[in-house]
Every structure is written in structure tokens, then in C-alpha cells.
C-alpha atoms as a PDB file:
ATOM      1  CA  UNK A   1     129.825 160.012 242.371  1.00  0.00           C
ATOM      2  CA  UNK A   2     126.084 159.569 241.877  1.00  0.00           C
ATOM      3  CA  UNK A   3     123.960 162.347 240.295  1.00  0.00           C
ATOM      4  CA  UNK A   4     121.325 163.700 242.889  1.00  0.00           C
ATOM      5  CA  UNK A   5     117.552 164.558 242.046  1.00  0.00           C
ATOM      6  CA  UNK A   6     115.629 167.497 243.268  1.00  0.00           C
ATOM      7  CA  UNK A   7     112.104 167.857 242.914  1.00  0.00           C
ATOM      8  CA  UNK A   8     111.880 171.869 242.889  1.00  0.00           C
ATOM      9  CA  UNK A   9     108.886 174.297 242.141  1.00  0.00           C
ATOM     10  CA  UNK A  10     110.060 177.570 240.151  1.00  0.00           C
ATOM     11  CA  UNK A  11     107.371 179.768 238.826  1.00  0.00           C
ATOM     12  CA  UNK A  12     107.612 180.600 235.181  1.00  0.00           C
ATOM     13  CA  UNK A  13     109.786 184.520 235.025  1.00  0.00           C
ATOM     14  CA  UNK A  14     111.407 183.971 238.568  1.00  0.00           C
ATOM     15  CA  UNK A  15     114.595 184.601 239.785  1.00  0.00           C
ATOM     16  CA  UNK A  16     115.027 181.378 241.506  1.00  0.00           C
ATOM     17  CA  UNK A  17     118.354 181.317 243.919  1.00  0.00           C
ATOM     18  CA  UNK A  18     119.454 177.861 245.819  1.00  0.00           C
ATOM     19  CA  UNK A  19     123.153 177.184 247.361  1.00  0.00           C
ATOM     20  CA  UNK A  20     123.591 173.662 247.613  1.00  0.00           C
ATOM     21  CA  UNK A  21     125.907 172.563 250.072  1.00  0.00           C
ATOM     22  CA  UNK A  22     128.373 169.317 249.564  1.00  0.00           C
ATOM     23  CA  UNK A  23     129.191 167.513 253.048  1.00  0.00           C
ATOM     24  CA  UNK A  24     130.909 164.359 253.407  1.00  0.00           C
ATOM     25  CA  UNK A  25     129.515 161.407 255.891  1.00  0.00           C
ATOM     26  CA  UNK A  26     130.834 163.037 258.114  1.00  0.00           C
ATOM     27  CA  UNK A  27     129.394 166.408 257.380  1.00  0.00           C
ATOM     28  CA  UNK A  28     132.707 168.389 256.850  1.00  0.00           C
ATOM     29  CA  UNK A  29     132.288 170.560 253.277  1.00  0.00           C
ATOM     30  CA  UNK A  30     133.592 168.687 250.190  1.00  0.00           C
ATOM     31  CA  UNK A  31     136.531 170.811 248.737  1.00  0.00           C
ATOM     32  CA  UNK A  32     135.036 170.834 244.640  1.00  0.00           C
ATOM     33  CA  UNK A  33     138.079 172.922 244.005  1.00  0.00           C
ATOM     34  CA  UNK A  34     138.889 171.477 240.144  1.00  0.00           C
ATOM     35  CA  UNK A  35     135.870 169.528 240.015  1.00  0.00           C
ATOM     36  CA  UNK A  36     133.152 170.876 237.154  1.00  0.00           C
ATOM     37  CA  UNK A  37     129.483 169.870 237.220  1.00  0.00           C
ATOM     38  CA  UNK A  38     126.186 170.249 235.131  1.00  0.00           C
ATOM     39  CA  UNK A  39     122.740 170.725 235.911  1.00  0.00           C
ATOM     40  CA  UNK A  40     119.954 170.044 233.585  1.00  0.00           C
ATOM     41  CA  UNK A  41     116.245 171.404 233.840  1.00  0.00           C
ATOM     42  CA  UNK A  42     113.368 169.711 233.144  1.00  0.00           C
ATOM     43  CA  UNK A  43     109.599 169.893 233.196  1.00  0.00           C
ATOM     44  CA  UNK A  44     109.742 166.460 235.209  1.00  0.00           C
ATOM     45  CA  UNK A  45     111.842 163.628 236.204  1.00  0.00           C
ATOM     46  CA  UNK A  46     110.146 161.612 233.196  1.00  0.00           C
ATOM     47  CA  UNK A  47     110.974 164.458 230.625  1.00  0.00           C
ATOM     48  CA  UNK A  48     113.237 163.689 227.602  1.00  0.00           C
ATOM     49  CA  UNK A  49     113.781 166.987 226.725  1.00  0.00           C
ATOM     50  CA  UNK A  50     115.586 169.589 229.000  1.00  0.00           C
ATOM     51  CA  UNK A  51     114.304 173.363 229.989  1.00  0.00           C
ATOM     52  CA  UNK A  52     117.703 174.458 230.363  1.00  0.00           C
ATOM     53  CA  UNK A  53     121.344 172.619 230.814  1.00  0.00           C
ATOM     54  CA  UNK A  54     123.897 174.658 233.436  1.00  0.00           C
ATOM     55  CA  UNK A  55     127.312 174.040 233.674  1.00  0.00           C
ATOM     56  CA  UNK A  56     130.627 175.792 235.262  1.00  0.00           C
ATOM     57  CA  UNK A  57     131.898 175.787 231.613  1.00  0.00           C
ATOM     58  CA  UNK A  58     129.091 178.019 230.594  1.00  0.00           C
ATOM     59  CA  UNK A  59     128.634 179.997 233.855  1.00  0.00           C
ATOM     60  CA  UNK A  60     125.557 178.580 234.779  1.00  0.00           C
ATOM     61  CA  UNK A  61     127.337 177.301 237.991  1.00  0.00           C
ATOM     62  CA  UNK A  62     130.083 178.074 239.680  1.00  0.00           C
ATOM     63  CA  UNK A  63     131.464 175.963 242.604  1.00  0.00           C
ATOM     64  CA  UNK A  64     133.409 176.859 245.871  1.00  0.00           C
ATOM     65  CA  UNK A  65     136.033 175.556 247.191  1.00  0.00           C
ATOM     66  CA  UNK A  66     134.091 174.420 250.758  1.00  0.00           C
ATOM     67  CA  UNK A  67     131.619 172.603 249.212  1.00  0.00           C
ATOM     68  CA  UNK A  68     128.996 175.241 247.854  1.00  0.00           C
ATOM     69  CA  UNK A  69     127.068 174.929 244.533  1.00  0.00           C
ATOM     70  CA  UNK A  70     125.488 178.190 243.004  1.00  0.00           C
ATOM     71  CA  UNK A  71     123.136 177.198 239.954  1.00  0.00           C
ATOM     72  CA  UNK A  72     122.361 180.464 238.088  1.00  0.00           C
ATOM     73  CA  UNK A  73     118.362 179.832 237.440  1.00  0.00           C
ATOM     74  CA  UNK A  74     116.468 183.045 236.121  1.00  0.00           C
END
């Protein structure tokens, strides 16, 4: 699978909440039931250096099972 890019706007101290949904081409939800997944922050595309790295090891994600994503930002 490819990684995705979002170009988001958070304001520095916000609680910033986004679900993310996963639909296949033919835009049923995509089970992520044992799948794990990382998200990494950054100032910009172009950064080097990440803000913050979230992954369902370390809680900063969790998955469902019908194809939601909740990253934990704030």
C-alpha cells in the first residue's frame, strides 16, 4: 500500500480531531483489523525532522475494524 499525504492546518495548543475513513475502489470500508500504521508530523512536506510520530503501538492511533483511522493529535 502507498503512504497518503495530507496537507493539514493545526494551530499550535489545539486539540485537533480527524477520522479518516479507508474505502476500497469500490467504496466499501477496508477491514484494518490486524493491520498497524504510523503517522508522522511535520512542519512541511519538505521537513527532515518530524513534530511528532503516532503509531497504534504507542496509542497515538488506533484503527477499526470498518475502515476508520483515529490519530490522537493534541
Amino acid at each position: 500500500m502507498r503512504a497518503a499525504f495530507f496537507d493539514l492546518t493545526i494551530e499550535q495548543g489545539a486539540t485537533f480531531r480527524q477520522v479518516f475513513r479507508w474505502q476500497d475502489k469500490s467504496k466499501q470500508p477496508f477491514d484494518l483489523t490486524g493491520y498497524t500504521a504510523k503517522l508522522m508530523l511535520r512542519q512541511s512536506v519538505a521537513s527532515p525532522s518530524t513534530l511528532k510520530i503516532m503509531t497504534t503501538e504507542n496509542g497515538g492511533i488506533e484503527l477499526g475494524g470498518s475502515g476508520t483511522i483515529y490519530p490522537a493529535i493534541g
